[in-house]
Each structure stands twice: as structure tokens, then as C-alpha cells.
C-alpha atoms as a PDB file:
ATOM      1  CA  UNK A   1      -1.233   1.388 -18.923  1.00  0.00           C
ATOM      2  CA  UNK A   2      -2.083   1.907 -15.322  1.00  0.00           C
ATOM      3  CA  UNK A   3      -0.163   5.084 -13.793  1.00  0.00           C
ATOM      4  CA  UNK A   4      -0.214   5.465  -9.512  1.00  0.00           C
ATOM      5  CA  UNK A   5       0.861   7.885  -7.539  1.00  0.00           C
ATOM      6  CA  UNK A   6       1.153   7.318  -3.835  1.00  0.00           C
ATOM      7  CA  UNK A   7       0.828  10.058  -1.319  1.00  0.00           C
ATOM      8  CA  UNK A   8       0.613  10.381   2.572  1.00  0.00           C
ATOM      9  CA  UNK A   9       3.882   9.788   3.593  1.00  0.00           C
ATOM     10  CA  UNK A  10       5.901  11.498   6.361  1.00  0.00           C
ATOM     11  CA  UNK A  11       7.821  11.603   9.979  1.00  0.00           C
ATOM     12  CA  UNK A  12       6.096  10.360  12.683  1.00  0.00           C
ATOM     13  CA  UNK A  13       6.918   9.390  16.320  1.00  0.00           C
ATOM     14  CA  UNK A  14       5.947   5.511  17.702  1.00  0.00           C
ATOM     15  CA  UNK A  15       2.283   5.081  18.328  1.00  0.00           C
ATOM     16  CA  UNK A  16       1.537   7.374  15.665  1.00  0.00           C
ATOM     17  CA  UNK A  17      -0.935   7.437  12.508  1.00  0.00           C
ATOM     18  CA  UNK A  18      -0.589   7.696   8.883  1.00  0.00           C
ATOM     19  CA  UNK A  19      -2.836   7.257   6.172  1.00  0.00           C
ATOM     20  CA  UNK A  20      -1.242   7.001   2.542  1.00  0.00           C
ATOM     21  CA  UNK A  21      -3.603   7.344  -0.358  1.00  0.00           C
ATOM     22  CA  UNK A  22      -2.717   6.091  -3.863  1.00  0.00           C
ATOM     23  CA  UNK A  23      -4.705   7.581  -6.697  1.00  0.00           C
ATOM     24  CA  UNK A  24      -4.880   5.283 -10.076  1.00  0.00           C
ATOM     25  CA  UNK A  25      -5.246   6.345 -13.657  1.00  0.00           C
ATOM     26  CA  UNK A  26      -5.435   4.816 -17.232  1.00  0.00           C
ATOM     27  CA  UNK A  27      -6.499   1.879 -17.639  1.00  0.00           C
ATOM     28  CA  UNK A  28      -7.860   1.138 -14.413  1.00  0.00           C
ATOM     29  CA  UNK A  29     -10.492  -1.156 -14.991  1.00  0.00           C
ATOM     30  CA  UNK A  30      -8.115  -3.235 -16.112  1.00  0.00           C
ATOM     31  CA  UNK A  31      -6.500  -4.193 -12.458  1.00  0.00           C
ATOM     32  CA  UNK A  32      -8.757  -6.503 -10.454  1.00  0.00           C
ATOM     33  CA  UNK A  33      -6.149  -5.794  -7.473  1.00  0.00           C
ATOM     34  CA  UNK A  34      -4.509  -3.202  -5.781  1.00  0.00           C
ATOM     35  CA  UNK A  35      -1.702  -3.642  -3.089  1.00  0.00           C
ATOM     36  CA  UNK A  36       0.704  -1.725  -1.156  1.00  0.00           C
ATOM     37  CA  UNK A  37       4.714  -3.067  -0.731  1.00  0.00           C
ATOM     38  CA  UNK A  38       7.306  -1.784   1.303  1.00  0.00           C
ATOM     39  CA  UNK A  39      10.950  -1.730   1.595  1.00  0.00           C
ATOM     40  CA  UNK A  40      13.503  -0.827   3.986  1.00  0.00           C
ATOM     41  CA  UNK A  41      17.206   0.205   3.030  1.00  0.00           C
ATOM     42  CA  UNK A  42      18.849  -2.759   2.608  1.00  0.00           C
ATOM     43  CA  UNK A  43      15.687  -4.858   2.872  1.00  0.00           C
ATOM     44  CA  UNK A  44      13.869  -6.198   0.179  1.00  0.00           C
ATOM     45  CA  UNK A  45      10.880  -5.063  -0.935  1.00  0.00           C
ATOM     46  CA  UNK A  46       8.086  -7.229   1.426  1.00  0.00           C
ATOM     47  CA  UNK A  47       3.971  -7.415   0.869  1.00  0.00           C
ATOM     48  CA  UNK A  48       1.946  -5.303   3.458  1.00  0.00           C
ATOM     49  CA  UNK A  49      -1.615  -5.460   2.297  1.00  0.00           C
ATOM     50  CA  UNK A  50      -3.840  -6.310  -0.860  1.00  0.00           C
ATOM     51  CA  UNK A  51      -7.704  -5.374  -1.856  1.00  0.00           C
ATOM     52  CA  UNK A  52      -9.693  -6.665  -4.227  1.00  0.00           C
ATOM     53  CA  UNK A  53     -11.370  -3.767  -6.377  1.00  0.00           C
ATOM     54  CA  UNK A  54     -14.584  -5.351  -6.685  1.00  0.00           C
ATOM     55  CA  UNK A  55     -15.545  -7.108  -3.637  1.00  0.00           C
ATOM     56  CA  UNK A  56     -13.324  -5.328  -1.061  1.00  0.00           C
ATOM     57  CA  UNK A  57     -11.953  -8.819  -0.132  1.00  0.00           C
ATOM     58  CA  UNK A  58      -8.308  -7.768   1.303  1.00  0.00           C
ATOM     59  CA  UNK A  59      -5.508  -9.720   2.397  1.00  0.00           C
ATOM     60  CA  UNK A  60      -2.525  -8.514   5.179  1.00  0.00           C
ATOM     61  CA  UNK A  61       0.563  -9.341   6.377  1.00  0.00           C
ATOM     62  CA  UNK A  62       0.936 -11.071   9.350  1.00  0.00           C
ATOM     63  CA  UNK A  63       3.490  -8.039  10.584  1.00  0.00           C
ATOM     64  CA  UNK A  64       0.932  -5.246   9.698  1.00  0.00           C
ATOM     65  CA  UNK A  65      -2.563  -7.515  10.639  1.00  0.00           C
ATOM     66  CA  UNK A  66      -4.530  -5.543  13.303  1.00  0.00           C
ATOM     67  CA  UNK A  67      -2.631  -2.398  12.790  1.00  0.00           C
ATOM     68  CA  UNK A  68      -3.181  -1.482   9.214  1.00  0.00           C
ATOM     69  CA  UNK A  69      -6.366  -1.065   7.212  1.00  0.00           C
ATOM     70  CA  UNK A  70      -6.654  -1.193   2.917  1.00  0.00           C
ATOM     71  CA  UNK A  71      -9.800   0.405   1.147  1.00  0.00           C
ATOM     72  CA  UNK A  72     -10.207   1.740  -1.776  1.00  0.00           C
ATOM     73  CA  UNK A  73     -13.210   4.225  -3.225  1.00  0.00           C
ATOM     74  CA  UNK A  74     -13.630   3.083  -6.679  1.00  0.00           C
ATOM     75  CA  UNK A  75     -15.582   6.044  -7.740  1.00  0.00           C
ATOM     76  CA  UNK A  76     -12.059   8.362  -7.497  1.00  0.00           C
ATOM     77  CA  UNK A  77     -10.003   5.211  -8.494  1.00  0.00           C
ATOM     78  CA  UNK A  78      -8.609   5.450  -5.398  1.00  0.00           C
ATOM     79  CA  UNK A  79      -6.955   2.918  -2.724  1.00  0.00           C
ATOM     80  CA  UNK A  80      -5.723   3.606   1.043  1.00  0.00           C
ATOM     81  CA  UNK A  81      -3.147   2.260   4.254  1.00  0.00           C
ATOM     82  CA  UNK A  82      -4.668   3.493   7.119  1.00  0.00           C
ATOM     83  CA  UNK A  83      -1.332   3.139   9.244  1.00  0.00           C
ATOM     84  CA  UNK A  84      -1.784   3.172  13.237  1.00  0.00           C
ATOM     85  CA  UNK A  85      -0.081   2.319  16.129  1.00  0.00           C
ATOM     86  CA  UNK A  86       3.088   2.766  13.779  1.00  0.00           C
ATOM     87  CA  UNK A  87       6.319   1.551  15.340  1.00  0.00           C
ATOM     88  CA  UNK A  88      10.181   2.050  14.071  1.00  0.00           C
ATOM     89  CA  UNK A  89      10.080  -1.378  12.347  1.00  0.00           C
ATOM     90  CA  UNK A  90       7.207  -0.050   9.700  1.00  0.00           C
ATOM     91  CA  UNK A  91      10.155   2.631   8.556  1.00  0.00           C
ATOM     92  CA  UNK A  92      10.030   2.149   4.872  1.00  0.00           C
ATOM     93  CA  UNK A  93       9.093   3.285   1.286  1.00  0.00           C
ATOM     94  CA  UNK A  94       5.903   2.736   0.990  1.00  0.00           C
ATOM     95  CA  UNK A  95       4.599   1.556  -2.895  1.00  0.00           C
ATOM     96  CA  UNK A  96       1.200   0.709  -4.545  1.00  0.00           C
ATOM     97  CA  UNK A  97       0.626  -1.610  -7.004  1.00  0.00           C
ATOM     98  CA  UNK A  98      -2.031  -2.969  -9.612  1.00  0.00           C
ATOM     99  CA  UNK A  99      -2.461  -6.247 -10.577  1.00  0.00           C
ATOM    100  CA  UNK A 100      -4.869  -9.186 -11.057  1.00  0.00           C
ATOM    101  CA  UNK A 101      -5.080 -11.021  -8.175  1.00  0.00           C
ATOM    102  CA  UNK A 102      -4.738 -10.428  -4.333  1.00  0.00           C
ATOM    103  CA  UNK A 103      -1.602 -12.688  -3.542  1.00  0.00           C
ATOM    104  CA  UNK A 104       1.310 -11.299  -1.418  1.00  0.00           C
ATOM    105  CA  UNK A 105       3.875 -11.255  -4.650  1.00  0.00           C
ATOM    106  CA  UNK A 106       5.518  -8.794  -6.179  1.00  0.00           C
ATOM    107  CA  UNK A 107       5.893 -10.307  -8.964  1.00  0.00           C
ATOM    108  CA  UNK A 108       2.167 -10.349 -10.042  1.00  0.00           C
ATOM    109  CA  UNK A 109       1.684  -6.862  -9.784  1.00  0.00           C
ATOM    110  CA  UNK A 110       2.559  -4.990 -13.416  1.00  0.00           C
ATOM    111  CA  UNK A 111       2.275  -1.275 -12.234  1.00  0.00           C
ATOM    112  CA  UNK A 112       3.821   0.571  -9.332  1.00  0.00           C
ATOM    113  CA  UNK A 113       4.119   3.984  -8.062  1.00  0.00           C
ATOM    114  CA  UNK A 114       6.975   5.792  -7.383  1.00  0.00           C
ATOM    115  CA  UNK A 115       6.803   5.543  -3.322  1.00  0.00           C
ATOM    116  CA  UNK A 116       6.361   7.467  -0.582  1.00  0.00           C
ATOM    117  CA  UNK A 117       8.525   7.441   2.105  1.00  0.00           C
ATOM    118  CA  UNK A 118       7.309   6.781   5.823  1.00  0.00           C
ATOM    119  CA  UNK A 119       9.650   7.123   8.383  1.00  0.00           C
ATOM    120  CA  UNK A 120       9.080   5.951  11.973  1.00  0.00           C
ATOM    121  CA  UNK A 121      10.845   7.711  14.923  1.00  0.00           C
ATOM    122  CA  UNK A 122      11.241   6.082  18.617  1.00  0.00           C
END
């Protein structure tokens, strides 16, 4: 079992920053990938960003590319969205998720967090 719990969230005004962190426990070493979703009420759930735990390789979004960053320190099992230039559109709950491989699906990710909300104002 892999348990994550996402934190950084918050209100912010257009143009704004945001950095959400997502700390990882359990069996870890077990999740060659770790990726952040969002989803917007009424929206399903959409792929913003993916790393590779070993190599660092990541993978974005075409929405997000340029604007958001993914990193991770493996040495506090730890993975972050550095979030700028934010704009109403990126209003969402925020999740992380562990999985095997860097691919923009859902479905291939077996743990999730519990999400943090980010909320974008004009």
C-alpha cells in the first residue's frame, strides 16, 4: 500500500503561484511514477503532469506545458506542482497519484490522495 497526502492548495488571484507538495508513504519503492490529476466540478478528472521517480523524466499536459513544473526529492518521498502564471481555467482539485509508468491515464495509477483544492480567482 502506497498512502499520499497532497498539500499546497489555496485561493489565489490570476497570474499567481502555487506550489502543492504531495508526501508518499508505505510502500513507496514500489511506484516507478508519480503524477498529479485534476478535476473541475462537473469536469472529469484530466492528467496535468507525470515524473518518473528514478530518472526525473516527466511528462505534461499540453494545457499546463510551460507553466507548471513536477519534481520530486526522493530522499523525503516526496513529489511537487510548481503552479505559476495560474489562470481561472487551472480552478480545480488537485490529486497525486502513484503508479508504474508515466502515461497521462488515470487508469494506471493504483493510489491517490485525497486532493487539495486550488481555486483560481480573476
Amino acid at each position: 500500500q502506497v498512502q499520499l497526502v497532497e498539500s499546497g492548495g489555496g485561493l489565489v488571484q490570476a497570474g499567481d503561484s502555487l506550489r502543492l507538495s504531495c508526501a508518499a508513504s508505505g510502500r513507496t519503492f514500489s511506484s516507478a511514477a508519480m503524477g498529479w490529476f485534476r478535476q473541475a466540478p462537473g469536469k472529469e478528472r484530466e492528467f496535468v503532469a507525470a515524473i518518473r521517480r528514478n530518472d526525473g523524466s516527466t511528462y505534461y499536459a499540453d494545457s499546463v506545458k510551460g507553466r507548471f513544473t513536477i519534481s520530486r526529492d526522493n530522499a523525503k518521498n516526496t513529489v511537487y506542482l510548481q503552479m505559476n502564471s495560474l489562470e481561472p481555467e487551472d480552478t480545480a482539485v488537485y490529486y497525486c497519484a502513484a503508479g508504474q509508468w508515466v502515461v497521462p491515464t488515470s487508469s494506471h495509477y493504483g493510489y491517490w490522495g485525497q486532493g487539495t483544492q486550488v481555486t483560481v480567482s480573476s
